[in-house]
C-alpha atoms as a PDB file:
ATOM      1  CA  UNK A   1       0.000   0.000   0.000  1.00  0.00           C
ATOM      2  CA  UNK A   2       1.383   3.515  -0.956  1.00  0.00           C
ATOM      3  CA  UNK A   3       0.758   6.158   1.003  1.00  0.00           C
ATOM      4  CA  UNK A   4      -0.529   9.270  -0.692  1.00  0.00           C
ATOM      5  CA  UNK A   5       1.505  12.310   0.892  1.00  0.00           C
ATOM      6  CA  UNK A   6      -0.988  14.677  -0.940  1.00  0.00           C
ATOM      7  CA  UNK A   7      -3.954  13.514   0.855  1.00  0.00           C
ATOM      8  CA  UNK A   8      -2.542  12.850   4.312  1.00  0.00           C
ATOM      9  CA  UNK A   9      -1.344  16.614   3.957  1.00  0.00           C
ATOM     10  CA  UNK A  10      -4.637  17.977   3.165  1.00  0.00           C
ATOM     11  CA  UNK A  11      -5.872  15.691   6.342  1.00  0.00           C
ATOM     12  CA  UNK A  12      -3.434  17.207   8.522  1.00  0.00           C
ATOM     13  CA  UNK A  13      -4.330  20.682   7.553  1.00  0.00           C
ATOM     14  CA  UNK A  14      -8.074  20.185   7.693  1.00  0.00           C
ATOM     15  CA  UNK A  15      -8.007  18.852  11.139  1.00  0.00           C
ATOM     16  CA  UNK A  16      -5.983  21.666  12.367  1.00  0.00           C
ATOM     17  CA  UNK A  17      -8.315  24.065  10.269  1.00  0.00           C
ATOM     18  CA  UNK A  18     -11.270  21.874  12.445  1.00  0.00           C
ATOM     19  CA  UNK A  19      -9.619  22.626  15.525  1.00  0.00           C
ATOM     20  CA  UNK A  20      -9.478  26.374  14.775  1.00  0.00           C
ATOM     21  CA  UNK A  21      -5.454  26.525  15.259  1.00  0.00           C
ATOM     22  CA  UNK A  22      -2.828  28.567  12.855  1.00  0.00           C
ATOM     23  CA  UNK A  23       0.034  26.438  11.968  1.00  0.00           C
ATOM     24  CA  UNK A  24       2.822  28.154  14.242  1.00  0.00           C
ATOM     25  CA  UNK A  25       0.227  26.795  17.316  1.00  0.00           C
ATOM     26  CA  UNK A  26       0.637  23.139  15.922  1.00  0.00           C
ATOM     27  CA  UNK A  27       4.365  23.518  15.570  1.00  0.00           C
ATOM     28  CA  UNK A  28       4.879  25.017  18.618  1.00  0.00           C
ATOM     29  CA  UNK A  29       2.996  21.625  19.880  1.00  0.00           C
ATOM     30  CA  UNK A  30       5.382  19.350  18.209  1.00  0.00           C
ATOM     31  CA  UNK A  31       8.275  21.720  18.433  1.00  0.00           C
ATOM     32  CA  UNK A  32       9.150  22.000  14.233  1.00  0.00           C
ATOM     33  CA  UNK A  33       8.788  25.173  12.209  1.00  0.00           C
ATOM     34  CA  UNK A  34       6.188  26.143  10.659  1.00  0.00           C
ATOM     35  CA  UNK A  35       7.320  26.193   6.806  1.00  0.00           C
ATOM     36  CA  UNK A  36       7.963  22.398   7.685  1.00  0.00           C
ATOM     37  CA  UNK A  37       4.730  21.597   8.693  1.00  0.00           C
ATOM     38  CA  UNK A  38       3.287  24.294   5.654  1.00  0.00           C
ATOM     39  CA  UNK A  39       5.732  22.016   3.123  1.00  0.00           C
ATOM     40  CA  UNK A  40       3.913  18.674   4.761  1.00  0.00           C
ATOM     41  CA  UNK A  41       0.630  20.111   4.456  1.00  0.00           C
ATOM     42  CA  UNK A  42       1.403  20.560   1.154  1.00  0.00           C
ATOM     43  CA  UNK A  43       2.888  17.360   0.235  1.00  0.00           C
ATOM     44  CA  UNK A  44       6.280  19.399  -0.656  1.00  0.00           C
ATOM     45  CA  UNK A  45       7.984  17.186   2.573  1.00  0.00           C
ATOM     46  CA  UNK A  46       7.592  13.802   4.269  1.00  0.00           C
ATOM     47  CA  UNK A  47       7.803  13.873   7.937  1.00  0.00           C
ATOM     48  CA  UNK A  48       9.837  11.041   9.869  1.00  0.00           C
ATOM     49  CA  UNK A  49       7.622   8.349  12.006  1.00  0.00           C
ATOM     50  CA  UNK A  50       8.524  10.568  15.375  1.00  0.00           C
ATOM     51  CA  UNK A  51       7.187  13.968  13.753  1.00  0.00           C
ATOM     52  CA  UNK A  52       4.340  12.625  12.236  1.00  0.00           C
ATOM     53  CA  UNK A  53       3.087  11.096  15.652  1.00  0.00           C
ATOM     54  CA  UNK A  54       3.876  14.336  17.428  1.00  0.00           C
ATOM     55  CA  UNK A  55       1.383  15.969  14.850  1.00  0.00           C
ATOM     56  CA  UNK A  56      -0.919  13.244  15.415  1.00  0.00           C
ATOM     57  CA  UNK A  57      -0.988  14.469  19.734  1.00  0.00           C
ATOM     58  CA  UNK A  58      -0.883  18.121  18.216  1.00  0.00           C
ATOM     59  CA  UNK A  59      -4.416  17.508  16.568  1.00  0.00           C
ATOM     60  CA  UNK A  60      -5.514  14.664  18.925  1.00  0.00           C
ATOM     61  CA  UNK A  61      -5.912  12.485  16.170  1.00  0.00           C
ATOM     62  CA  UNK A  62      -5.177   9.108  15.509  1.00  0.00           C
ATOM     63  CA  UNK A  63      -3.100   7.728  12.850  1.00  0.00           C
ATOM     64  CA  UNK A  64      -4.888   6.008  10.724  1.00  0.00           C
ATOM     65  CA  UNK A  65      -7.364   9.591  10.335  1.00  0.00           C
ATOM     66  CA  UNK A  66      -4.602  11.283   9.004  1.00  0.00           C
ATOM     67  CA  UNK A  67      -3.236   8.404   7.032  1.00  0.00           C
ATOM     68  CA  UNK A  68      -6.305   6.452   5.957  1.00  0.00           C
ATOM     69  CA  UNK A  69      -8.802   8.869   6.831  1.00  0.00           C
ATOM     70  CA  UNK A  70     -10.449   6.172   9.104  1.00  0.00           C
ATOM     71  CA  UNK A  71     -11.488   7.681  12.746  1.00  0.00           C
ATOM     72  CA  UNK A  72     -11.381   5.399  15.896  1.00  0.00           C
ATOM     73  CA  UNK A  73     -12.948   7.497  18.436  1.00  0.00           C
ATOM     74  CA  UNK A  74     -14.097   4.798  20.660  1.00  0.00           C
ATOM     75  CA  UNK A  75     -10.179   3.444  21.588  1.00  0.00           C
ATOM     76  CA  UNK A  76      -8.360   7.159  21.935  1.00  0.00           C
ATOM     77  CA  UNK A  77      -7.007   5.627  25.198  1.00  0.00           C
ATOM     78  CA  UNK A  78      -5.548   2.943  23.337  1.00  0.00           C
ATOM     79  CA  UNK A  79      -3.822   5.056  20.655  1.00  0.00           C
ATOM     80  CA  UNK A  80      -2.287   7.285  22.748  1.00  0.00           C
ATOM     81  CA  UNK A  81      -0.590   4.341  24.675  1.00  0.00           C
ATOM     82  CA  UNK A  82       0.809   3.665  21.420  1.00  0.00           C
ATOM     83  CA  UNK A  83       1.859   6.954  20.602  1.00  0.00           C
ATOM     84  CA  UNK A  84       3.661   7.566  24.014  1.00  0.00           C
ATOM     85  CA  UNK A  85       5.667   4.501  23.590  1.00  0.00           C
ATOM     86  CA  UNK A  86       6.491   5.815  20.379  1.00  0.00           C
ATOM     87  CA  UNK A  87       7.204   8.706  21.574  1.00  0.00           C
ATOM     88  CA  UNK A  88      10.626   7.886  23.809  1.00  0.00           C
ATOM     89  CA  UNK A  89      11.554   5.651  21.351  1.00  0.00           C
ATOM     90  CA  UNK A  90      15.175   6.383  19.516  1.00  0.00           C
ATOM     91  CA  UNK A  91      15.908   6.446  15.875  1.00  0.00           C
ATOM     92  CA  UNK A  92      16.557   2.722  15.310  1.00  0.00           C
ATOM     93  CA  UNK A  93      13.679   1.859  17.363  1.00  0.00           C
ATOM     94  CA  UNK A  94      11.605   3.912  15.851  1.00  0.00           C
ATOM     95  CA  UNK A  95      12.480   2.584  12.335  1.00  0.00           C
ATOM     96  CA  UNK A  96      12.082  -0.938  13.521  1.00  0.00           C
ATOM     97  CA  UNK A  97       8.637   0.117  14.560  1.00  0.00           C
ATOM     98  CA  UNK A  98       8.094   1.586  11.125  1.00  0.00           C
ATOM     99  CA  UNK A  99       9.022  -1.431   9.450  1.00  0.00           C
ATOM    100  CA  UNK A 100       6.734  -3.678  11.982  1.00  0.00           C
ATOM    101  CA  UNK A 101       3.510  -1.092  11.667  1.00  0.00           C
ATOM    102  CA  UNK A 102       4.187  -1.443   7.767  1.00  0.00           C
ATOM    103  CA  UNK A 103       4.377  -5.138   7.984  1.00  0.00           C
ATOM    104  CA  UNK A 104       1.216  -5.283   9.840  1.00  0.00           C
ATOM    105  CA  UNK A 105      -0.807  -3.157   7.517  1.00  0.00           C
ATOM    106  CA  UNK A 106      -0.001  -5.303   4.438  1.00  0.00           C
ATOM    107  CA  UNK A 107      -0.785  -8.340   5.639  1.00  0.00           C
ATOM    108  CA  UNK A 108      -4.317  -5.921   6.454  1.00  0.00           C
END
């Protein structure tokens, strides 16, 4: 499954439209600048696995919303677990995790 950089952008952005916040209040949440997040919004830049979860606490969304456009909004709890182990994870970890969350989700 390829991921489609354009539309996950324009989820990003909507959701943090939704939520009523500028972009420099979303970076300032995941501590980037805000012509990065502008360039993902707009498809121009892929974020790493650790920024793109720290978007996904930003707009309190899960990540399947922003990448399959799919909402879960009965098992937040559950997702956030996940995204705070995520969180303190280091580069090679984090990768690994990539590679096992990709595994997972073509096998579907």
């Amino acid at each position: 499954m390829a991921l489609d950089y354009g539309t996950i952008g324009q989820r990003i952005a909507a959701r943090r439209k939704a939520l009523g916040l500028k972009q420099v209040q979303v970076c300032e949440r995941c501590d980037i600048n805000s012509n990065y997040l502008s360039n993902i919004e707009r498809a121009k830049s892929i974020p790493s696995l650790e920024v793109f979860v720290r978007i996904c606490q930003a707009l309190d969304v899960t990540p399947d919303e922003l990448l399959a456009g799919t909402v879960r909004r009965e098992e937040p709890e559950e997702w956030k677990n996940v995204a705070e182990k995520l969180r303190g994870m280091s580069r090679e970890q984090l990768a690994l995790a990539d590679s096992f969350l990709s595994w997972v989700s073509e096998r579907g």
